[in-house]
Protein backbone atom coordinates (compact mmCIF):
# COMPACT_ATOMS: atom_id res chain seq x y z
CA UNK A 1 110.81 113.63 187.88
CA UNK A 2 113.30 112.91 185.29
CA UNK A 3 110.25 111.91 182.79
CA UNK A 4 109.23 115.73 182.94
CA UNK A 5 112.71 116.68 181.72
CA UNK A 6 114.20 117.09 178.10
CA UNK A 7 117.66 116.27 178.35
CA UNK A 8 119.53 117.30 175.76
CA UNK A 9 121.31 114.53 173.33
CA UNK A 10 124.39 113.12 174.28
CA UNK A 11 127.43 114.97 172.78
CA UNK A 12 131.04 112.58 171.49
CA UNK A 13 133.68 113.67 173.08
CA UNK A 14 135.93 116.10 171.50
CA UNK A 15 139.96 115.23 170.38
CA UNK A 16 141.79 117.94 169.79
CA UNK A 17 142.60 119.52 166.40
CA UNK A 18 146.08 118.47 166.91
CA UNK A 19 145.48 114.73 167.08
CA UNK A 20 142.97 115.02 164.35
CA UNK A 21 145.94 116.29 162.14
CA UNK A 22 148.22 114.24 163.21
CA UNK A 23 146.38 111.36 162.47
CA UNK A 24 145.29 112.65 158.71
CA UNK A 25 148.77 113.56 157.87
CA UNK A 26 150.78 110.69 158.83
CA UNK A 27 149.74 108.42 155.88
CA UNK A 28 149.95 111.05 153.32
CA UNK A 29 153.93 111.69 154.56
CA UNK A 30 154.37 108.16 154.55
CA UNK A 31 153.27 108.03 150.99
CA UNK A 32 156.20 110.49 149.91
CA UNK A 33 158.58 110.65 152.23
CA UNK A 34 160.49 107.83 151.27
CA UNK A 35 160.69 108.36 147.58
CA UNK A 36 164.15 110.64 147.40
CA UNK A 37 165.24 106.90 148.61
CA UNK A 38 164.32 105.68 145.54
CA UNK A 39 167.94 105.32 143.60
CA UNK A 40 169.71 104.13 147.07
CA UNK A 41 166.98 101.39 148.01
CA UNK A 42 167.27 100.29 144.23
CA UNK A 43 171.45 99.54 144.28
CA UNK A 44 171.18 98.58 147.96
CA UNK A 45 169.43 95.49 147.12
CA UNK A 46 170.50 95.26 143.26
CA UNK A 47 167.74 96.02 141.46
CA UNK A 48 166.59 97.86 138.86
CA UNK A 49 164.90 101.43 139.48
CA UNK A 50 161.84 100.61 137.81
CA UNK A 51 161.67 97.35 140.28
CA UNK A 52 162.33 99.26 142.85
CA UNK A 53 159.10 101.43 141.77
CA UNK A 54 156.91 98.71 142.16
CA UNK A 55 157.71 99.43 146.02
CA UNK A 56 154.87 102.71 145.25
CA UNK A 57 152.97 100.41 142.80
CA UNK A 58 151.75 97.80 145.78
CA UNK A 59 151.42 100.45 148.47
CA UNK A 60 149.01 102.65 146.05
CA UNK A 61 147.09 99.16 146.24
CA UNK A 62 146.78 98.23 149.42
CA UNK A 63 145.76 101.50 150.16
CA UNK A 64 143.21 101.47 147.45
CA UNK A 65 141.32 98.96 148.97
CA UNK A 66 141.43 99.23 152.30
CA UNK A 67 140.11 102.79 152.32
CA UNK A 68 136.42 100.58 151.48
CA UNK A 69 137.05 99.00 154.97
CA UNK A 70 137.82 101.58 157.58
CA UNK A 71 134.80 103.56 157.65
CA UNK A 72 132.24 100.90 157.92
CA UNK A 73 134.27 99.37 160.56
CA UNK A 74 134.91 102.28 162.84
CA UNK A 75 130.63 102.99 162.49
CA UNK A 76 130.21 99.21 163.86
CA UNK A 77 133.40 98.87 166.29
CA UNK A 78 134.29 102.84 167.00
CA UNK A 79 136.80 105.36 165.96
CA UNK A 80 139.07 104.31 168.53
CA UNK A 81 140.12 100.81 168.10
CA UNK A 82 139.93 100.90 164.58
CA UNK A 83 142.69 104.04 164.53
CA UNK A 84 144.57 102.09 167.04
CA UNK A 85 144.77 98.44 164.97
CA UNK A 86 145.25 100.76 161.85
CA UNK A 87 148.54 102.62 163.46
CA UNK A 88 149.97 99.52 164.89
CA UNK A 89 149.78 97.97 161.31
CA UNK A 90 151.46 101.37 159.40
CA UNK A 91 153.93 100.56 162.58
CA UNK A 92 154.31 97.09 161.66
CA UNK A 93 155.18 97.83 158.13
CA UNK A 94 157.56 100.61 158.69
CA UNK A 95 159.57 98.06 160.50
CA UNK A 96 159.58 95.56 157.83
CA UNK A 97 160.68 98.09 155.22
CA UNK A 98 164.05 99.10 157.76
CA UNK A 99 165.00 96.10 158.19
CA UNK A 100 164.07 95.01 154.23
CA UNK A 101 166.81 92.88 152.97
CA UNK A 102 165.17 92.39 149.56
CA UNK A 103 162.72 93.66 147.02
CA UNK A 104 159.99 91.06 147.90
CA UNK A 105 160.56 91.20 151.98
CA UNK A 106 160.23 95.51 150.77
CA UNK A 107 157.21 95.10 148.73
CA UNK A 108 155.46 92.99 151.59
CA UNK A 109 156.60 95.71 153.88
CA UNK A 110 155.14 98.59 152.08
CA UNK A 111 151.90 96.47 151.24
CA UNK A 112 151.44 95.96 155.21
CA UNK A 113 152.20 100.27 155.68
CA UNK A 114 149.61 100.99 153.66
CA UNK A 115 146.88 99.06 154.94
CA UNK A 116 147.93 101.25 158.41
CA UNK A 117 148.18 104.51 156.27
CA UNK A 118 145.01 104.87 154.23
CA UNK A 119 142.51 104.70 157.86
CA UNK A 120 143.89 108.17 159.11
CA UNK A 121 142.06 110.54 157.10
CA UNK A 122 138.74 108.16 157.02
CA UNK A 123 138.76 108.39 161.12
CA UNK A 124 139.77 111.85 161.31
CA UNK A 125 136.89 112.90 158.88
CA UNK A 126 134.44 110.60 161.07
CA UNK A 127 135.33 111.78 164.10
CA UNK A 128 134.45 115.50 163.03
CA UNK A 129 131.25 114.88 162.04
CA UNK A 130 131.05 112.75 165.03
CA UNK A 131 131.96 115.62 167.67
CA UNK A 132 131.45 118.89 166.02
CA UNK A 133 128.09 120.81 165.76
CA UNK A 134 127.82 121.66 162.41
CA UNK A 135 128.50 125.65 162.46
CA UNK A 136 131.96 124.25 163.53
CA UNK A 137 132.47 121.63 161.19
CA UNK A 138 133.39 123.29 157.97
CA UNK A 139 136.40 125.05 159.85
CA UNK A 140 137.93 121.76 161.63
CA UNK A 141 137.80 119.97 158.14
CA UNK A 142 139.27 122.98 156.75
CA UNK A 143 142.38 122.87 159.18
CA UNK A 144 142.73 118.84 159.29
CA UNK A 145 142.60 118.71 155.51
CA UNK A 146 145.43 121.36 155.26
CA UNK A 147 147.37 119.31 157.59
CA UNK A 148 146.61 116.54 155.14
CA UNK A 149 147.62 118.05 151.79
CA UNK A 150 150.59 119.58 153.20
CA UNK A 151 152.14 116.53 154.50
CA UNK A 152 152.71 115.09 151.09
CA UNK A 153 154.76 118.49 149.65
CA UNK A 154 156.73 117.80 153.39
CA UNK A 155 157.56 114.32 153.09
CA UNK A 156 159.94 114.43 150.10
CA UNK A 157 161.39 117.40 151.49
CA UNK A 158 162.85 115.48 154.88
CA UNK A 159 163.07 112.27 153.09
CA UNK A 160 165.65 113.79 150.57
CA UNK A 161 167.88 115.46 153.86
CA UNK A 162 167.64 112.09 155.61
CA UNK A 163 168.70 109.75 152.96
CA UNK A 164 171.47 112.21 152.19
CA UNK A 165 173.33 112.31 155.32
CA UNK A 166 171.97 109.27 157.15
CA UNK A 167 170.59 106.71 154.34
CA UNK A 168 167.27 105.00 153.43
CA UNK A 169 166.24 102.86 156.24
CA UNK A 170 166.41 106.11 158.61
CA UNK A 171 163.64 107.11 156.07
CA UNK A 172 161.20 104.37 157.85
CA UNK A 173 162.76 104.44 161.15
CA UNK A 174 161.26 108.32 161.20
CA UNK A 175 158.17 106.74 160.10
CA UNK A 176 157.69 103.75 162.94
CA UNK A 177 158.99 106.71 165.22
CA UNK A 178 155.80 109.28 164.34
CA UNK A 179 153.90 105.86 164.14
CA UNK A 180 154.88 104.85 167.96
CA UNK A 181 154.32 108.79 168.64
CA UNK A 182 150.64 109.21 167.07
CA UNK A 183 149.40 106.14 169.03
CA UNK A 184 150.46 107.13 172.39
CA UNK A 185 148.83 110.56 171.52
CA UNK A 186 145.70 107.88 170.91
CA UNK A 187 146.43 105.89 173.53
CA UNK A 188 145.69 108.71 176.34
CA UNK A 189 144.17 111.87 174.25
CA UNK A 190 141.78 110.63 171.90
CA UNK A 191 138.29 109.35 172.78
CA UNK A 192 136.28 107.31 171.14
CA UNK A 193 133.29 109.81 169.46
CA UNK A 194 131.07 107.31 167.81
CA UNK A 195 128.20 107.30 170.00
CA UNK A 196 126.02 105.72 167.61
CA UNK A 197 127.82 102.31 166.82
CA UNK A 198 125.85 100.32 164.13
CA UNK A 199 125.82 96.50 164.04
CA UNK A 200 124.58 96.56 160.56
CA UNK A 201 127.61 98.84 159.23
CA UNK A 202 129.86 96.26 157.96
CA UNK A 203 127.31 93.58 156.82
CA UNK A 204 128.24 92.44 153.26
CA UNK A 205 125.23 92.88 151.51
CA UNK A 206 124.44 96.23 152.90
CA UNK A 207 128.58 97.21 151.86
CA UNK A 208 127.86 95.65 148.03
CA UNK A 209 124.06 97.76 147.56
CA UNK A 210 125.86 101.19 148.21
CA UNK A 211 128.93 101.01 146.52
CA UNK A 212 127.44 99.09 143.51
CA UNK A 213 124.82 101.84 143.51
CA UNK A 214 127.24 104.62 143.48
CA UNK A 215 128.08 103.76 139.43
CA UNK A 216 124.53 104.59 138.32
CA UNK A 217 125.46 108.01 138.53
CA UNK A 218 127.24 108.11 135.03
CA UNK A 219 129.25 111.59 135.96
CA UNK A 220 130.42 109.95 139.27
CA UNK A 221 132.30 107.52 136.88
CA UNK A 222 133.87 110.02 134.34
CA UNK A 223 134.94 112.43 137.27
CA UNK A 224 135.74 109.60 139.38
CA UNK A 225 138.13 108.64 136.45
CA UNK A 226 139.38 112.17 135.49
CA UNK A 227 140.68 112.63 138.99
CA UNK A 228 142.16 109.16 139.03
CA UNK A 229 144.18 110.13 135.94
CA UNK A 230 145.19 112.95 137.42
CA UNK A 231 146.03 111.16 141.14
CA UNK A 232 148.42 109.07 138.81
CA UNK A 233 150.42 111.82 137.37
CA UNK A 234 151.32 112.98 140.82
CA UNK A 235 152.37 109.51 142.04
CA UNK A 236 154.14 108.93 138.81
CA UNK A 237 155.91 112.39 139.28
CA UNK A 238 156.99 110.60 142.99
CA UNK A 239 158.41 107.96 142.09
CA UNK A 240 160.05 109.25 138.56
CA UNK A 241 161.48 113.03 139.61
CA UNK A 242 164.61 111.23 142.04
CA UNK A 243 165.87 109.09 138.74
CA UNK A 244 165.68 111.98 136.64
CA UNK A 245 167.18 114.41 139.59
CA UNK A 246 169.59 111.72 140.69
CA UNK A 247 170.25 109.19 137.60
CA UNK A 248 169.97 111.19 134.27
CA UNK A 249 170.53 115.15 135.28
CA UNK A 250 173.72 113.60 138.07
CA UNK A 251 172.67 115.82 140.79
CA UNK A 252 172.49 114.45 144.47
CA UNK A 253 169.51 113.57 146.31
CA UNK A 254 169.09 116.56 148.75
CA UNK A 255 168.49 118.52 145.34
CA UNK A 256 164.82 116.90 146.20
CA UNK A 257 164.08 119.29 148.46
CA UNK A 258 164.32 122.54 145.25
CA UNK A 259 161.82 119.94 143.40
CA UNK A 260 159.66 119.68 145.69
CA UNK A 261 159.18 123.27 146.89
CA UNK A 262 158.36 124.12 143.26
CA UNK A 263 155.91 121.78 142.74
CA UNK A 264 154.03 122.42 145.95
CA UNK A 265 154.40 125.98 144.92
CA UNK A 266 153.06 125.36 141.63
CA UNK A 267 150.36 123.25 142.81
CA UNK A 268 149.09 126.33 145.43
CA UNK A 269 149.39 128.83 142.96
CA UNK A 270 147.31 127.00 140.49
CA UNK A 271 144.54 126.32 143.54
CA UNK A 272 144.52 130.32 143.51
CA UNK A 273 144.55 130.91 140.47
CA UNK A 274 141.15 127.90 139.97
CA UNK A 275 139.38 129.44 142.98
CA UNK A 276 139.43 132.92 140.85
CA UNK A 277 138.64 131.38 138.11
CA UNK A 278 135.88 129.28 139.75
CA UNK A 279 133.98 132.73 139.81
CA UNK A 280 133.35 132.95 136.05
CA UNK A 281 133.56 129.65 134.79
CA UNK A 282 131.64 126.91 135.73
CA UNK A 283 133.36 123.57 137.40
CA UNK A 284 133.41 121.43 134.46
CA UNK A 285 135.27 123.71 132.19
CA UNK A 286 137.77 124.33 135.18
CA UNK A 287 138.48 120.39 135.31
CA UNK A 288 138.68 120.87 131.32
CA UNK A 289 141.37 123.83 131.49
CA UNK A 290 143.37 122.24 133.96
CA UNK A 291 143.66 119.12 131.89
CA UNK A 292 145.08 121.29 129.14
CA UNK A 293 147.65 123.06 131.45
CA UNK A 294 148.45 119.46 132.15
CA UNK A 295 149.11 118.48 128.99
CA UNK A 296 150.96 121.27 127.60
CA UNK A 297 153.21 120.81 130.12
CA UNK A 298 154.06 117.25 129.01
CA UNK A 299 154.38 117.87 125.89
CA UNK A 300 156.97 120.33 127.00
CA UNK A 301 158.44 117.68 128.03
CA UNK A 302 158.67 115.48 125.33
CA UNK A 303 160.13 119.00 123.29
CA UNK A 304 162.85 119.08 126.12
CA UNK A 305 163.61 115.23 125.85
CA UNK A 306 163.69 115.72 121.62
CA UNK A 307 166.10 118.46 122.03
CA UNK A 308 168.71 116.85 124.46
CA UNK A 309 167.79 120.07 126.58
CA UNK A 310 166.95 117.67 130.02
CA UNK A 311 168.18 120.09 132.73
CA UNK A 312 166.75 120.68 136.11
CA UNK A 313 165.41 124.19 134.88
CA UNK A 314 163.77 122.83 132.23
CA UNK A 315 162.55 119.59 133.75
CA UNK A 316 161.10 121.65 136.76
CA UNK A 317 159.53 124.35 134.87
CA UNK A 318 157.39 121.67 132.69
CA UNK A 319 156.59 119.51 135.59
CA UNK A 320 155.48 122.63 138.08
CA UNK A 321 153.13 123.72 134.90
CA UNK A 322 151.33 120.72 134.80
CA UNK A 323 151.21 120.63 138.85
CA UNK A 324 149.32 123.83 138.68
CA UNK A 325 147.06 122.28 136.40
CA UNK A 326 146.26 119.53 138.78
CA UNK A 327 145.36 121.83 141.15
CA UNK A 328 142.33 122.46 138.84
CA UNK A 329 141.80 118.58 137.99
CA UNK A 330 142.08 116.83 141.79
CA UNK A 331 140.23 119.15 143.92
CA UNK A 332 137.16 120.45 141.26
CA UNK A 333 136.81 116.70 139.67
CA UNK A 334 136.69 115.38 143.55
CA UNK A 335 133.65 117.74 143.89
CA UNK A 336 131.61 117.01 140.59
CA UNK A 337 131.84 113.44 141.46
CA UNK A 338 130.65 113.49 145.10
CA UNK A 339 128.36 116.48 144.24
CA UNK A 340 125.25 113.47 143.68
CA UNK A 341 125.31 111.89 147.02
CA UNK A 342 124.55 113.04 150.59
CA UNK A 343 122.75 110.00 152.70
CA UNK A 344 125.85 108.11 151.55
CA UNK A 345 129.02 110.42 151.06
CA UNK A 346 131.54 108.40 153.41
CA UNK A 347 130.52 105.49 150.80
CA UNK A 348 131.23 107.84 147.85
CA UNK A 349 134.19 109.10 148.97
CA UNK A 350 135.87 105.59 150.13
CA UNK A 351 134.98 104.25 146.29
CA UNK A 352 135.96 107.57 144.76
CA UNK A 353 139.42 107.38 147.01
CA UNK A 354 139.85 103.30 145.70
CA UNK A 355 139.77 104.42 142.45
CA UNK A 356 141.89 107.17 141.78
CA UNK A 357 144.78 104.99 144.23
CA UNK A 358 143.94 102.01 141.59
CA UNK A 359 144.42 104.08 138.60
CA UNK A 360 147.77 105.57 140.50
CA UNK A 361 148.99 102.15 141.06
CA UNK A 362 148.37 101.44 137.53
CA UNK A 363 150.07 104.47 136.08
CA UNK A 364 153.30 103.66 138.39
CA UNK A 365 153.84 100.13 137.23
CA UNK A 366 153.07 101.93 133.62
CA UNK A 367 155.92 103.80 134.36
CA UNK A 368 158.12 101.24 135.43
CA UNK A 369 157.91 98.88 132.32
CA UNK A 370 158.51 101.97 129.86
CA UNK A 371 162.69 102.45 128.61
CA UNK A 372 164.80 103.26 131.49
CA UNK A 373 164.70 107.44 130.22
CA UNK A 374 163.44 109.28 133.13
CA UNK A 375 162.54 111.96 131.31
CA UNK A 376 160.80 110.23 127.96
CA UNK A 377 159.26 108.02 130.17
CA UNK A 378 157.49 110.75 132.22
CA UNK A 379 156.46 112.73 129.26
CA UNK A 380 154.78 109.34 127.93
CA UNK A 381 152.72 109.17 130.94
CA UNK A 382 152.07 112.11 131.47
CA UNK A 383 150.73 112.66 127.41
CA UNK A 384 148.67 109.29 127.84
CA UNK A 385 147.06 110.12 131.52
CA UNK A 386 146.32 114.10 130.70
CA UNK A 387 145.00 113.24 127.06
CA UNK A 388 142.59 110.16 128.22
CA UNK A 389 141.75 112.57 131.26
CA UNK A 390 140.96 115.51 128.52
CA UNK A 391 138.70 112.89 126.30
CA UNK A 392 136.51 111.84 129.17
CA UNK A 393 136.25 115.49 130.59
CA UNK A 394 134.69 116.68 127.45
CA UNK A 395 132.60 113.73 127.10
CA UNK A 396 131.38 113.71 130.85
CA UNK A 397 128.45 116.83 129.94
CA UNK A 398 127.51 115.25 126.95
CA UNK A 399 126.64 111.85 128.68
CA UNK A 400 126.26 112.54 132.10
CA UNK A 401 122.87 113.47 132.66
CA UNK A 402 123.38 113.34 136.66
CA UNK A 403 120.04 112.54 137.02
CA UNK A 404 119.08 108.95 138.87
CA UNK A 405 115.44 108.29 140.44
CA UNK A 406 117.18 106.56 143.80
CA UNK A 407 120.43 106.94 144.77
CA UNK A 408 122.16 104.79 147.77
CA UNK A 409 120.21 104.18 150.42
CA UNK A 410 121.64 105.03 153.66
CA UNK A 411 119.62 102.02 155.70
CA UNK A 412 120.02 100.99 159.61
């Protein structure tokens, strides 16, 4: 009897959109939420500030490269327990980082976080495309990703309030709190929506032929780069705006929370202002005007730092320019270089993600060797990252025919 029948396919279970927030948004907080601590964690443990940077430098790489791990791993073992061991190990490394009683027992603790941090948005993303139909889809990535660029404008904001009135470590004690939180919201509300595990996902030569395939696509590498350049002026902003707040302007740390509400003002204002735009221009030139918002704003800068006129006005107004400008850069540049691929996106995106956090890691320890001058040192970077972003954006449709016979295969 049940031969005549045509049952329909089996459907993953659905988590909630709350969970699938949750889980996108934590590592994205934890990226910025301890940065107001900056200054204290640096004369708590005697160090320089531009040591204590290095703090963002290894977390940008840890999470670099284990972004290439997660999603093959949750397709062979499931969403589930891969979320779970990721969470325990953000967890793990929170810990580590309260209790930290020097740079290097710090720096191990922040390399351990991120390995947790970088799996939440991977999973969430999965488990959408796992248990949505696809009229739904677009809308639940829509409201998890806002969840997930959101949380990085919050983070500074609480981090600045709590190492104000209650110190640094109470900066990762929050963090192993939402940590212990998010997996006991895994623990008994999430199932596991990979139906489909693949035995095959994580094999190593499979892993090497798409990703090593991914860099025929000649515009995949200058956009890939552009938005790399552009991921490492925000991190540099992170890690630079609480010395120049707190060390060279002499105001205290809460005074985070006005720098960060203008940037993450700046940065949705320009996002407006690109999505009009995006109606007459095409998306190359956007990525090509937002690179020159971004670099008339350090310049700016520099003009400030020449004329001895470095106050928080002036500081703010240059950096929220070029914020607005990496509204354009980020989102459009993300889009040109994934535009090639569809069999193997979640491969695209992984490499695409590991190289924009290795060019942020690189642009933070940059930062941290230049002369101990917040604000010279940011307009530096910011002049080097927006002008080498500018070159390749202009050179990107002159060599980047975006044509290739075979792109990845997307094999059993």
């Amino acid at each position: 009897m049940v031969g005549f029948l045509k049952l329909p396919p089996a459907r993953a279970a659905v988590p909630s959109l709350f969970i699938l927030a949750f889980m996108a948004s934590l590592g994205p907080f934890g990226d910025t939420e301890y940065t107001p601590s900056l200054p204290s964690i640096a004369r708590a443990m005697d160090v320089t500030y531009s040591k204590a940077q290095l703090t963002m430098t290894i977390y940008l790489v840890g999470f670099a490269f284990g972004q290439l791990l997660y999603g093959p791993v949750s397709d062979r073992f499931g969403r589930r327990p891969t979320i779970l061991f990721a969470i325990t190990t953000f967890f793990i490394g929170s810990m580590i980082c309260m209790v930290s009683v020097n740079l290097y027992m710090m720096l191990f603790g922040r390399f351990v976080q991120s390995l947790g941090a970088c799996a939440g948005g991977i999973i969430s993303n999965a488990a959408v495309r796992d248990a949505f139909p696809p009229e739904k889809r677009t809308r639940m990535f829509l409201e998890v990703n806002t969840a997930f660029s959101l949380a990085p404008g919050i983070g500074p904001i609480a981090g600045s309030l709590i190492d104000h009135y209650w110190g640094w470590e109470s900066n990762f004690f929050l963090l192993s709190v939402l940590a212990i939180l998010l997996l006991i919201c895994i623990v008994f509300l999430f199932p596991e929506t990979n139906r489909h595990k693949n035995p095959k996902a994580t094999h190593p030569t499979r892993l090497l032929k798409n990703y090593l395939s991914l860099f025929r696509h000649v515009d995949f590498i200058y956009y890939v780069l552009v938005v790399g350049l552009g991921t490492g002026v925000v991190y540099c902003a992170l890690v630079e705006a609480p010395a120049l707040v707190v060390n060279q302007i002499g105001l205290p740390s809460k005074t985070f929370v006005v720098v960060t509400l203008c940037v993450t003002g700046a940065f949705m204002l320009g996002a407006g202002i690109c999505g009009l735009l995006s109606k007459f221009y095409s998306d190359a030139y956007l990525v090509i005007i937002g690179l020159l918002i971004m670099l008339t704003g350090s310049l700016a800068l520099g003009y400030f730092d020449y004329k001895d006129w470095v106050t928080l006005p002036t500081m703010l107004g240059a950096i929220s320019f070029i914020f607005s400008g990496i509204a354009f850069v980020v989102p459009v540049g993300t889009s040109l270089a994934l535009s090639p691929f569809q069999k193997v996106a979640g491969s695209a995106s992984s490499m695409a993600g590991c190289i924009s956090m290795s060019m942020a890691s690189a642009s933070t320890w940059l930062i941290s060797i230049l002369p101990n001058r917040p604000s010279f040192d940011l307009f530096i970077t910011f002049s080097v990252l927006s002008s080498l972003g500018l070159v390749l954006a202009l050179l990107a449709p002159l060599f980047a025919p975006g044509t290739v016979s075979r792109c990845c295969d997307d094999e059993d």
